[in-house]
Protein backbone atom coordinates (compact mmCIF):
# COMPACT_ATOMS: atom_id res chain seq x y z
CA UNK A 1 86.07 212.16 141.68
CA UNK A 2 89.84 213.09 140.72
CA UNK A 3 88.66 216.52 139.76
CA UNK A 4 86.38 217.28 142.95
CA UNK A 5 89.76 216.29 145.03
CA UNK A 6 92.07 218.33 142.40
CA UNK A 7 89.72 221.33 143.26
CA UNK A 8 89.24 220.64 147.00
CA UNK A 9 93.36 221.06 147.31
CA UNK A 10 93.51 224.19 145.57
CA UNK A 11 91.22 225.30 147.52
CA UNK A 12 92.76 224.56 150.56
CA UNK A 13 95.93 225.72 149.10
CA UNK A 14 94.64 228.89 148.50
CA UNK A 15 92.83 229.43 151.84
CA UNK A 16 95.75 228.62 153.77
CA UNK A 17 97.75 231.20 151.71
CA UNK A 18 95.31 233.47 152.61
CA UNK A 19 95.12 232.61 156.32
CA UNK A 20 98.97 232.84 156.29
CA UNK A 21 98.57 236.63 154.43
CA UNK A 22 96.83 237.99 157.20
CA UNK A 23 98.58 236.60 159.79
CA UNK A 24 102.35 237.78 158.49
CA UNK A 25 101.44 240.93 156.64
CA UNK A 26 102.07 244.24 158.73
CA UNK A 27 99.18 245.73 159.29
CA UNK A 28 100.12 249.00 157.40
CA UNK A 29 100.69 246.87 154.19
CA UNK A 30 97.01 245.11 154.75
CA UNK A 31 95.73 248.86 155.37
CA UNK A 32 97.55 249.65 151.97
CA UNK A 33 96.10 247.28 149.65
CA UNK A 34 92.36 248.24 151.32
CA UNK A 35 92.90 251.95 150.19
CA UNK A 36 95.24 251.32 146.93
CA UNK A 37 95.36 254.99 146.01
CA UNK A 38 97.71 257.16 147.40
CA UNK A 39 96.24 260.41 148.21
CA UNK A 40 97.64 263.69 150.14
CA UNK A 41 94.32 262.96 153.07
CA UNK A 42 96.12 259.59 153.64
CA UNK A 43 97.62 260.64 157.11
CA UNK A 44 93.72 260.75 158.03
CA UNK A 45 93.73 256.72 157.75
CA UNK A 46 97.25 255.90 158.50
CA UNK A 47 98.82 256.51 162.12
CA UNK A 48 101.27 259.95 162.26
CA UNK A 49 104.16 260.16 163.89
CA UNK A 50 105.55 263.53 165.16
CA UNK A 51 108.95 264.57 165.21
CA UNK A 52 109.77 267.45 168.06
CA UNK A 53 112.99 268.90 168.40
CA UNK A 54 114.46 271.20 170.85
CA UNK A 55 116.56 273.58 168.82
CA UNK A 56 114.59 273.58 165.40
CA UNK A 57 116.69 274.75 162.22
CA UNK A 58 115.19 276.50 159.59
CA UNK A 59 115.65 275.45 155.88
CA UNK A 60 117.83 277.26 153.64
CA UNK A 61 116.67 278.33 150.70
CA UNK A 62 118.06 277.70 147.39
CA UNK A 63 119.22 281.29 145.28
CA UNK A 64 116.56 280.31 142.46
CA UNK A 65 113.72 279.41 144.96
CA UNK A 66 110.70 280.36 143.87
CA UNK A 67 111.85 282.20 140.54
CA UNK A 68 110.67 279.42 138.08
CA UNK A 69 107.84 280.29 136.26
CA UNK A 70 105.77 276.85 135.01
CA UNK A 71 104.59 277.29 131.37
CA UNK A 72 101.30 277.83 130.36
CA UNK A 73 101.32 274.05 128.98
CA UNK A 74 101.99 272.68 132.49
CA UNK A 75 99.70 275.05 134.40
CA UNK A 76 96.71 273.59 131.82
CA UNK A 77 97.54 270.19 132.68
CA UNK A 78 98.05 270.86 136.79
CA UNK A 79 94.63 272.84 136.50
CA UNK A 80 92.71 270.14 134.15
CA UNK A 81 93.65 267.29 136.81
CA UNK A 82 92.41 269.24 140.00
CA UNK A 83 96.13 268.40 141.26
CA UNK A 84 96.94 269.82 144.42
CA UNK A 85 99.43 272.36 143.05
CA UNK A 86 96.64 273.98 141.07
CA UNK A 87 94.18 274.18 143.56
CA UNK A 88 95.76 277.68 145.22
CA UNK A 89 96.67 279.81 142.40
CA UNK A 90 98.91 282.10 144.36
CA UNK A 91 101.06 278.92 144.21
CA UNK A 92 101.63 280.25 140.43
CA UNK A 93 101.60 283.96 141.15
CA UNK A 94 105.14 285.39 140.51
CA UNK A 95 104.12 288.79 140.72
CA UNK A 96 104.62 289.51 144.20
């Protein structure tokens, strides 16, 4: 009988954190732990916010940008993962 009651309060204990969970989370933290893996096509399933400005400035670049060359070691790896860097080679083409 102790042990029926003993689980009957857990229970309880646990749906009422639960209960509580849902009610306090932000929704964007629920959404979070639904997906778990963060992924570049993530703005399809989150909400977007755009930022306009009137006069917009354009970035300066740094003196080396765009003159590193990746070794063949790293390009293996980016390529063997189907990361997102690998998927456009001209990303890796310093010829031009």
């Amino acid at each position: 009988m102790k042990s029926s009651k003993l689980i009957i309060r857990i229970g309880s204990i646990f749906f009422l954190a639960f209960v509580l969970f849902l009610i306090f989370t932000p929704f964007y933290l629920k959404k979070s732990l639904i997906y778990w893996y963060p992924d570049l096509d993530d703005y399809k399933i989150f909400a977007n916010d755009e930022v306009l400005t009137d006069t917009p400035e354009p970035w300066q670049l740094a003196e080396n940008y765009n003159q590193q060359k990746l070794p063949p070691k790293a390009i293996a790896y980016l390529e063997a993962h189907k990361t997102t860097s690998s998927q456009d080679n001209s990303l890796f083409d310093n010829s031009k």
